[in-house]
Protein backbone atom coordinates (compact mmCIF):
# COMPACT_ATOMS: atom_id res chain seq x y z
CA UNK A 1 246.67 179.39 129.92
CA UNK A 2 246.96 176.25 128.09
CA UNK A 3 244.39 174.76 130.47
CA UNK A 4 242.09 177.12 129.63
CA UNK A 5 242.12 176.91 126.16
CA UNK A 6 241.46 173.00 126.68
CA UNK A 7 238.70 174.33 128.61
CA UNK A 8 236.98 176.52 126.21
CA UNK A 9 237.71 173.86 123.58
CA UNK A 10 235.46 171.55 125.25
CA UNK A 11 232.93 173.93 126.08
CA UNK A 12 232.57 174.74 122.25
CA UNK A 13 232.12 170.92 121.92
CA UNK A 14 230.02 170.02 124.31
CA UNK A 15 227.63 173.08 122.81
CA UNK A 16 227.76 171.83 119.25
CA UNK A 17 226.96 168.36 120.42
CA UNK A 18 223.88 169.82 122.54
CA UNK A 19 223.14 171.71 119.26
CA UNK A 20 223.43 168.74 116.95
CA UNK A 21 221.16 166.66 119.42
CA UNK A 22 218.81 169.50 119.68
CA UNK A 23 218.66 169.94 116.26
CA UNK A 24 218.14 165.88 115.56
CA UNK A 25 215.01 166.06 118.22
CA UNK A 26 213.76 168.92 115.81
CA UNK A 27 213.87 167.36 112.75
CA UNK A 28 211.98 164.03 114.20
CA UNK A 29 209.51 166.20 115.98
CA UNK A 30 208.64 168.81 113.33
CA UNK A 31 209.71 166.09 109.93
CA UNK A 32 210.47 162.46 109.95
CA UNK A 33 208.74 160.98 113.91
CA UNK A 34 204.76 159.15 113.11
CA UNK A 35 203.00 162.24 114.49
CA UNK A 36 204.99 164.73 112.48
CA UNK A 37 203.80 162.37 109.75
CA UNK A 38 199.91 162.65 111.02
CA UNK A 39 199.81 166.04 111.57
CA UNK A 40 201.38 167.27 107.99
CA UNK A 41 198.65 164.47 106.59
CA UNK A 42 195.88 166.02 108.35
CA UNK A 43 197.68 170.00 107.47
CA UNK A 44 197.55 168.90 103.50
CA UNK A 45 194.29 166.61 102.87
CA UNK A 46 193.75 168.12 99.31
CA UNK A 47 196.76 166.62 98.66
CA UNK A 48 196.79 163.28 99.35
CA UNK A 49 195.15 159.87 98.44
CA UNK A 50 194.27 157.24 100.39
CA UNK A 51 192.90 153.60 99.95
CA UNK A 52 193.35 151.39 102.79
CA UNK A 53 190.80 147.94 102.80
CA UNK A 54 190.39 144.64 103.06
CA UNK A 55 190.74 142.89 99.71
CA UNK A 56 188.05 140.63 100.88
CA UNK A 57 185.80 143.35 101.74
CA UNK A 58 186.64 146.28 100.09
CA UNK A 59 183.21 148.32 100.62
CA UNK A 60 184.28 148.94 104.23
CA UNK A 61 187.77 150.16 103.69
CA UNK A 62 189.05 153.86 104.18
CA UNK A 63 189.53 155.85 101.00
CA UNK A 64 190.28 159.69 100.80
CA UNK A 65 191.07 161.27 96.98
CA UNK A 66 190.93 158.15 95.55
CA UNK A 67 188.96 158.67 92.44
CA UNK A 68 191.34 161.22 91.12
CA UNK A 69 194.53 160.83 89.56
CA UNK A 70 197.72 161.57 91.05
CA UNK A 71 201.51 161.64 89.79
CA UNK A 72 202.80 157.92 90.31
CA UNK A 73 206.80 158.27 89.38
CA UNK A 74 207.88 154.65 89.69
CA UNK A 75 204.72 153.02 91.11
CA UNK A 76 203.59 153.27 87.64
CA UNK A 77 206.09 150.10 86.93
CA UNK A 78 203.49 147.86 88.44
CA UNK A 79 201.04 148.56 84.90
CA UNK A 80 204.41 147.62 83.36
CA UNK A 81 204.66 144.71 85.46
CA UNK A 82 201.10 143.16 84.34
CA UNK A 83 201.58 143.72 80.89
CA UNK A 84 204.93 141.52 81.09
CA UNK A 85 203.53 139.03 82.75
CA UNK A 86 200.79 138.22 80.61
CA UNK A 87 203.43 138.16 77.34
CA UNK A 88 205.38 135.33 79.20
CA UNK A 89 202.38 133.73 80.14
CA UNK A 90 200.51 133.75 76.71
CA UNK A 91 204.35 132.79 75.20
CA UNK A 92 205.16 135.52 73.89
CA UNK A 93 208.39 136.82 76.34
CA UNK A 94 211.04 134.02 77.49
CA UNK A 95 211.80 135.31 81.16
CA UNK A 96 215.14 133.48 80.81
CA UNK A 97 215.90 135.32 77.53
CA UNK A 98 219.54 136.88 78.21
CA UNK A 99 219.73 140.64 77.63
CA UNK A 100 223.01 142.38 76.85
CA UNK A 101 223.76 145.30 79.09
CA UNK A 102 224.49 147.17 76.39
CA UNK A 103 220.94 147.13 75.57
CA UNK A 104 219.83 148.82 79.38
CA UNK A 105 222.58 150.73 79.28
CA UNK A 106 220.95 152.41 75.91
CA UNK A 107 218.11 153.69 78.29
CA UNK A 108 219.89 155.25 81.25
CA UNK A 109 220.22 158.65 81.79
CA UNK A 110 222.54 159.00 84.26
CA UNK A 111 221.60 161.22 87.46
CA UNK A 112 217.60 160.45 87.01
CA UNK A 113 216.84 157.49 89.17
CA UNK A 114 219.14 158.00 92.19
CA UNK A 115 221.57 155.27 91.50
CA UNK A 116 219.05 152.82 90.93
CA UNK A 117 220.58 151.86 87.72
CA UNK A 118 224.18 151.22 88.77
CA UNK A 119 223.16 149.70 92.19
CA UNK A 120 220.98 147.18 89.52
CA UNK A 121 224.05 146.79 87.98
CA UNK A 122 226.35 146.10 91.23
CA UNK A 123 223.27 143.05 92.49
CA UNK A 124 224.24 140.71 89.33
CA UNK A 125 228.21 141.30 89.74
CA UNK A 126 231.36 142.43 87.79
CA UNK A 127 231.68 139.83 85.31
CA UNK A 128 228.26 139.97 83.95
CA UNK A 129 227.70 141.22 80.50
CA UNK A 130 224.01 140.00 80.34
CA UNK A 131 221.09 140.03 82.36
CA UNK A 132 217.64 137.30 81.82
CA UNK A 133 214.60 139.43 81.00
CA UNK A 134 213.01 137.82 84.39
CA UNK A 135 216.55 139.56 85.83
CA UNK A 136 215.79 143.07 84.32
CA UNK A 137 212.37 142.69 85.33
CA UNK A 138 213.87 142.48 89.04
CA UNK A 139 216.45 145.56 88.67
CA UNK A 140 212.49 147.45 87.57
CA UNK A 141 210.61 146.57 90.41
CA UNK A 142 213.43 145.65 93.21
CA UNK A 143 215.92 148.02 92.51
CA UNK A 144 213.59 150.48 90.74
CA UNK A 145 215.73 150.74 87.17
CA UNK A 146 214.58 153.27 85.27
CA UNK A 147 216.68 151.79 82.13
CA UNK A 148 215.40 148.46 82.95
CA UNK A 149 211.92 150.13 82.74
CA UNK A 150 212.17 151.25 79.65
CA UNK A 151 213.76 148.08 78.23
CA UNK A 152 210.90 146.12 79.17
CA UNK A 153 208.15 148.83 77.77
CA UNK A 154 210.44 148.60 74.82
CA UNK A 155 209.92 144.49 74.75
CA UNK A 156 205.82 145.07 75.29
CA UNK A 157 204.50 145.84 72.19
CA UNK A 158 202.47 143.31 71.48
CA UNK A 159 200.28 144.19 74.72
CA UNK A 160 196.77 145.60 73.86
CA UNK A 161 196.72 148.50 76.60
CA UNK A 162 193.40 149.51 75.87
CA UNK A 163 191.96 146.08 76.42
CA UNK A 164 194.19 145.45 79.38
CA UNK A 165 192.91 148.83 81.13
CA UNK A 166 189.45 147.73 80.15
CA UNK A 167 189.54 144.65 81.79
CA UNK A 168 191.15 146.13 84.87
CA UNK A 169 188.29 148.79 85.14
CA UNK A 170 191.23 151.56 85.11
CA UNK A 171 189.94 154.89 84.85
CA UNK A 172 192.31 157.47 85.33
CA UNK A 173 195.78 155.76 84.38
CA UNK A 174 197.72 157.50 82.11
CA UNK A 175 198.95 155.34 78.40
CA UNK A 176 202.50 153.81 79.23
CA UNK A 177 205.38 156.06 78.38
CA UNK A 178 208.96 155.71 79.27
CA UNK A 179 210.64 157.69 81.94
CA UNK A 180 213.49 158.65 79.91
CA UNK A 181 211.78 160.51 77.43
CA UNK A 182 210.11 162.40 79.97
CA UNK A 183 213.20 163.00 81.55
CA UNK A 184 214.37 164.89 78.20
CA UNK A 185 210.97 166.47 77.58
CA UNK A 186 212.06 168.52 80.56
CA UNK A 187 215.54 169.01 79.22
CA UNK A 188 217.88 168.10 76.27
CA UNK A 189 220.82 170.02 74.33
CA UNK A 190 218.53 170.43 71.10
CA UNK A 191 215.64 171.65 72.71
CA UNK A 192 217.15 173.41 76.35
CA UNK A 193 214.82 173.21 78.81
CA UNK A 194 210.70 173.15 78.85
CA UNK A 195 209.16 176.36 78.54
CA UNK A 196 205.36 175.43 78.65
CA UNK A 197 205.21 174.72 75.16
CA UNK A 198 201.47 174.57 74.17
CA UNK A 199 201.40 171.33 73.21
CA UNK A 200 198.21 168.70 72.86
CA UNK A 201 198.59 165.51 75.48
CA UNK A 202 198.85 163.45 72.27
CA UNK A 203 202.01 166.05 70.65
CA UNK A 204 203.54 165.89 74.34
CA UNK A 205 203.44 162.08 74.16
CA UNK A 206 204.79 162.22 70.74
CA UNK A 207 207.70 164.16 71.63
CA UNK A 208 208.89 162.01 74.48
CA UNK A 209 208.93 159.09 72.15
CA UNK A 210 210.67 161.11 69.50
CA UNK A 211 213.17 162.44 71.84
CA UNK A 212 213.71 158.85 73.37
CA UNK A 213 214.16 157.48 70.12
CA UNK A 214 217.08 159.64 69.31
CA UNK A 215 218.54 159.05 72.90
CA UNK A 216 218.75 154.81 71.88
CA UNK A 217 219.12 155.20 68.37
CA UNK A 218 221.71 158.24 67.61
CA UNK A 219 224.99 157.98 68.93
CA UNK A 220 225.67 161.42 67.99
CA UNK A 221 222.55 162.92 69.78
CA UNK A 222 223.45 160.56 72.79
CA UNK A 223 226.87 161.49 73.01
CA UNK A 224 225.87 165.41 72.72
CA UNK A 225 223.16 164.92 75.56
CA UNK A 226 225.36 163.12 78.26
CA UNK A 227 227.81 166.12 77.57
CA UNK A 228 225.53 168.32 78.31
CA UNK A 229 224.20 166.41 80.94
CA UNK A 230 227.95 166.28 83.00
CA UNK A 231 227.43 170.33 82.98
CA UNK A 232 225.54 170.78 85.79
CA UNK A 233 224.48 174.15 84.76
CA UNK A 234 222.81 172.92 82.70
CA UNK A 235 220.40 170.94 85.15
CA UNK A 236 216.93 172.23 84.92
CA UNK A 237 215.52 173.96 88.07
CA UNK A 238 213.62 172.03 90.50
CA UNK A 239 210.25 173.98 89.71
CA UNK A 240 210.35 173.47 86.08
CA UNK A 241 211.22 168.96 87.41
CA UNK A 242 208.14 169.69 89.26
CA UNK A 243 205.65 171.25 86.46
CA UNK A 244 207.10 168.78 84.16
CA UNK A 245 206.50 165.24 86.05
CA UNK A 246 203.54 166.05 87.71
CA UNK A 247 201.79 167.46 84.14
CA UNK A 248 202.97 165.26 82.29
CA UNK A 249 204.24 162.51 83.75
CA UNK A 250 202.66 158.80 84.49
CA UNK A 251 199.56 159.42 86.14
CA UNK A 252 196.57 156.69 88.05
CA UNK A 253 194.25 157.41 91.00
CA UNK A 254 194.42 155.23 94.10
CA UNK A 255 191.17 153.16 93.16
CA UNK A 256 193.45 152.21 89.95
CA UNK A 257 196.42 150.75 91.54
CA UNK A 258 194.00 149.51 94.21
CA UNK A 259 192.70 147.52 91.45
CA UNK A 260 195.84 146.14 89.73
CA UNK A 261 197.10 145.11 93.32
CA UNK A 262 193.75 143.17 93.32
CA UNK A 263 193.72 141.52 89.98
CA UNK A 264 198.16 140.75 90.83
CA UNK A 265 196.59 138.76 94.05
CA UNK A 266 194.11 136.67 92.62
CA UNK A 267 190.74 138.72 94.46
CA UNK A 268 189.39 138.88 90.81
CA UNK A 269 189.58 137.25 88.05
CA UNK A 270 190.71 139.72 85.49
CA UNK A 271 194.31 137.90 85.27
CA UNK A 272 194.74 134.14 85.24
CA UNK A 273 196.69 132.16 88.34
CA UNK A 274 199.65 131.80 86.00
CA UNK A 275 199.72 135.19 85.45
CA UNK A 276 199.48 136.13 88.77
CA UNK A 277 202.46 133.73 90.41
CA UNK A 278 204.66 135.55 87.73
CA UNK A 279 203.86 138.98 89.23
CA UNK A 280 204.24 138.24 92.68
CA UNK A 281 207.53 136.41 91.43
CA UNK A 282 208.82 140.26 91.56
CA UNK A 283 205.82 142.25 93.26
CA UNK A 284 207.05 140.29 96.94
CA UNK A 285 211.08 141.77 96.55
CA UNK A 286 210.76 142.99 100.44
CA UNK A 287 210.53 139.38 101.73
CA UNK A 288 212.95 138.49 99.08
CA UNK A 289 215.53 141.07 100.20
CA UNK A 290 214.66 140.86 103.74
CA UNK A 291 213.98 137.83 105.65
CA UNK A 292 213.56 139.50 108.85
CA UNK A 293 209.73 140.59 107.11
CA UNK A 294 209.13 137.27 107.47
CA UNK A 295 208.74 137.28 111.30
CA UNK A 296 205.85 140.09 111.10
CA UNK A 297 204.09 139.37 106.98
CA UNK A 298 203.19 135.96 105.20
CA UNK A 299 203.17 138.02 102.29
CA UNK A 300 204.43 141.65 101.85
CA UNK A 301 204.39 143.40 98.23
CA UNK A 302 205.01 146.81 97.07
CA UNK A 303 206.17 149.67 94.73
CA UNK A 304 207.01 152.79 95.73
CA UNK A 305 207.85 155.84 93.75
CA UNK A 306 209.63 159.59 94.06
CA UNK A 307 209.57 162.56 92.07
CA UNK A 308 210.20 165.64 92.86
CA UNK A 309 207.44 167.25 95.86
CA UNK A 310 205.65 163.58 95.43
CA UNK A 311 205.71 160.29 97.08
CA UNK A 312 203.34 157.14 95.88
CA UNK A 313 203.32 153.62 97.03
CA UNK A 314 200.80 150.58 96.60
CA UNK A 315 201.00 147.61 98.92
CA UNK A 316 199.35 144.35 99.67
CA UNK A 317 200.27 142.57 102.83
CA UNK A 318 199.12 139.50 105.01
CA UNK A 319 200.57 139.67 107.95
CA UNK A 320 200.81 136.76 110.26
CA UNK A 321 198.30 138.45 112.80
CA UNK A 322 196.04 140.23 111.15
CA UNK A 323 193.85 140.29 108.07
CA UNK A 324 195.10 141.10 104.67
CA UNK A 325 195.14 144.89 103.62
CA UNK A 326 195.71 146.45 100.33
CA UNK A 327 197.77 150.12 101.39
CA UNK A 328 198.26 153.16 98.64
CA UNK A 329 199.52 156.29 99.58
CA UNK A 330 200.02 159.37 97.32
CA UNK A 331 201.37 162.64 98.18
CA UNK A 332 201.65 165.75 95.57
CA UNK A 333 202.71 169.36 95.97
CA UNK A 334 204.73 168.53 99.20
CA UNK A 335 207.16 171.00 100.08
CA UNK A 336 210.98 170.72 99.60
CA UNK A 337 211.65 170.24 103.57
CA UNK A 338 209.40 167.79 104.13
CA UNK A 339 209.83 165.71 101.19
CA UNK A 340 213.23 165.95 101.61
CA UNK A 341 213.23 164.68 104.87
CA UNK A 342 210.88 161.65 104.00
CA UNK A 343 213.08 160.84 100.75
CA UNK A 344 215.86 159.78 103.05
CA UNK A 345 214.37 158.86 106.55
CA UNK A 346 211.45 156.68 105.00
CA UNK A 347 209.31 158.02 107.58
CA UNK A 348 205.61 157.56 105.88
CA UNK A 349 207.07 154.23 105.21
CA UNK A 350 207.06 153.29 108.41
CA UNK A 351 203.30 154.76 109.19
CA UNK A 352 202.32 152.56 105.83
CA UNK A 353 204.08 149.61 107.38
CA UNK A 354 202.63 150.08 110.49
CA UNK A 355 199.21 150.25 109.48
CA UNK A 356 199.72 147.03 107.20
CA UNK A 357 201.12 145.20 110.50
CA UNK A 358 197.99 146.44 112.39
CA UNK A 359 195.62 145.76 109.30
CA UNK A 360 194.15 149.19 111.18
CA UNK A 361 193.53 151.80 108.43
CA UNK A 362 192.18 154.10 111.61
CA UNK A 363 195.61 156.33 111.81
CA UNK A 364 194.50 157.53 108.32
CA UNK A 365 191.03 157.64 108.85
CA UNK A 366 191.57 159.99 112.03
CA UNK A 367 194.52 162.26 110.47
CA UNK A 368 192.12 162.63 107.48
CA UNK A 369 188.71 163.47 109.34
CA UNK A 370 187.22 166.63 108.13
């Protein structure tokens, strides 16, 4: 009898390990494999953008979308990035300035950048109770800070957007505005959560800074919020996350990051050299972080982004085979299962990786034919 039992014990096994496996093969067939990727791209073109070129000729390159703008989450740090660097080139920001903690800790609202913020945090070590403003620039674009973000919008004031966007030829970027007040634009414990409150783009904008502003500033009205925050009932539902970011949230079409990457890597002349080495200083993290990129790219630069149902990214690579190729990629309206299952297998990473290897922008250009 006992025999049996052992039996029929490994029977159930051995099923729910052909089940898991099963299971696995379905999920990289029907989510996360490069032809699941291809075929969802070619299932959802009104939803995606596309520029893929040669910086050096960018008249022949692939684009799809790309005049219209898109929600950017945290690719939109790269404007950020630009406007920073010209400060400490003109004089006007010390990158070794040191920053208290205190002072990014201000700006983080805890459960809104998916540990960004404390792994930021964790890179410059226990003992730390300051960061350099060339530091905090790294937790923005390496680690993807949200707080850090913020801080450094906080620091740019003395940037002339306007002009900046002028002399970028941007066309359909969205004014700078920090995450976290969007963040409690969607929900707070004065306000409760958004309920498509008819307000102008310029009284939206005007609440997110009035809303941040009591976040930093009010001790009281922080303290409140991150008790209400620790609730989770209180969490807003992922439809009204959705409305929210994509409505009103950062916002640039592919031919405007296409642009910045352009003017960040000197194929115009809209920023000087100086300006330039600064933003690559923190643009080129991946070959930073991992040496291994080294054996495929010369140079390798990007910033992705994630918000809920979309998934941006703007690269520039050279790789050591191939010619140059400035890469972005935007997604909207995706569904839960498939964003969910690129949000934590990478897999239209690895396609936009693969193409920048290849400097072949074909696998978009056929997944996108009409």
């Amino acid at each position: 009898m006992k025999f049996k039992i052992i039996l029929a014990g490994l029977f159930i096994l051995l099923i729910l390990c052909v089940l898991g496996t099963a299971m696995v093969g379905y999920s990289n067939i029907r989510y996360t494999s490069q032809n699941a990727v291809l075929r969802y791209i070619s299932e959802h073109k009104k939803d995606i953008a596309v520029a893929c070129f040669d910086p050096s000729n960018p008249q022949a390159g692939f684009y799809h979308n790309e005049a219209e703008a898109y929600p950017l989450a945290s690719t939109f740090k790269i404007l950020l990035l630009l406007g920073y660097a010209e400060q400490v080139e003109a004089g006007l920001l010390d990158p070794g300035e040191q920053i208290p903690l205190g002072a990014l800790e201000a700006y983080h609202m805890p459960g809104t950048d998916g540990g960004a913020h404390p792994e930021f945090l964790k890179s410059l070590g226990e003992e730390r109770e300051s960061a350099s403003l060339s530091e905090v620039v790294d937790g923005m674009m390496t680690f993807s800070s949200n707080a850090a973000a913020d801080y450094v919008l906080s620091r740019l004031d003395g940037v002339n957007w306007d002009k900046l966007y002028n002399r970028l030829g941007l066309e359909q970027t969205s004014p700078p505005h920090s995450y976290l007040g969007l963040y409690l634009y969607i929900s707070n414990h004065d306000t409760g959560t958004y309920d498509l409150i008819p307000l102008s783009p310029e009284e939206t904008l005007a609440e997110q800074t009035r809303l941040e502003q009591l976040f930093v500033n009010d001790l009281e009205w922080r303290d409140a919020e991150l008790k209400y925050l620790a609730n989770f009932t209180n969490q807003p539902g992922i439809e009204v996350q959705k409305a929210v970011t994509s409505d009103f949230g950062a916002r640039a079409s592919a031919n405007d990051l296409s642009k910045m990457m352009l003017a960040a890597f000197g194929y115009s002349d809209v920023l000087s050299p100086e300006t330039q080495a600064i933003i690559r200083q923190h643009l080129e993290w991946p070959m930073q972080r991992n040496p291994d990129n080294a054996k495929t790219f010369k140079t390798l630069a990007v910033k992705n982004g994630a918000w809920p149902a979309v998934l941006t990214a703007a690269w520039y690579a050279e790789p050591l085979d191939a010619d140059p190729r400035v890469l972005v990629v935007m997604y909207r309206n995706m569904p839960d299962d498939f964003w969910n299952a690129w949000l934590s297998s990478f897999s239209q990473q690895m396609l936009e990786v693969n193409v920048l290897t290849s400097a072949n922008c074909g696998l978009y250009a056929d997944a996108l034919a009409p």
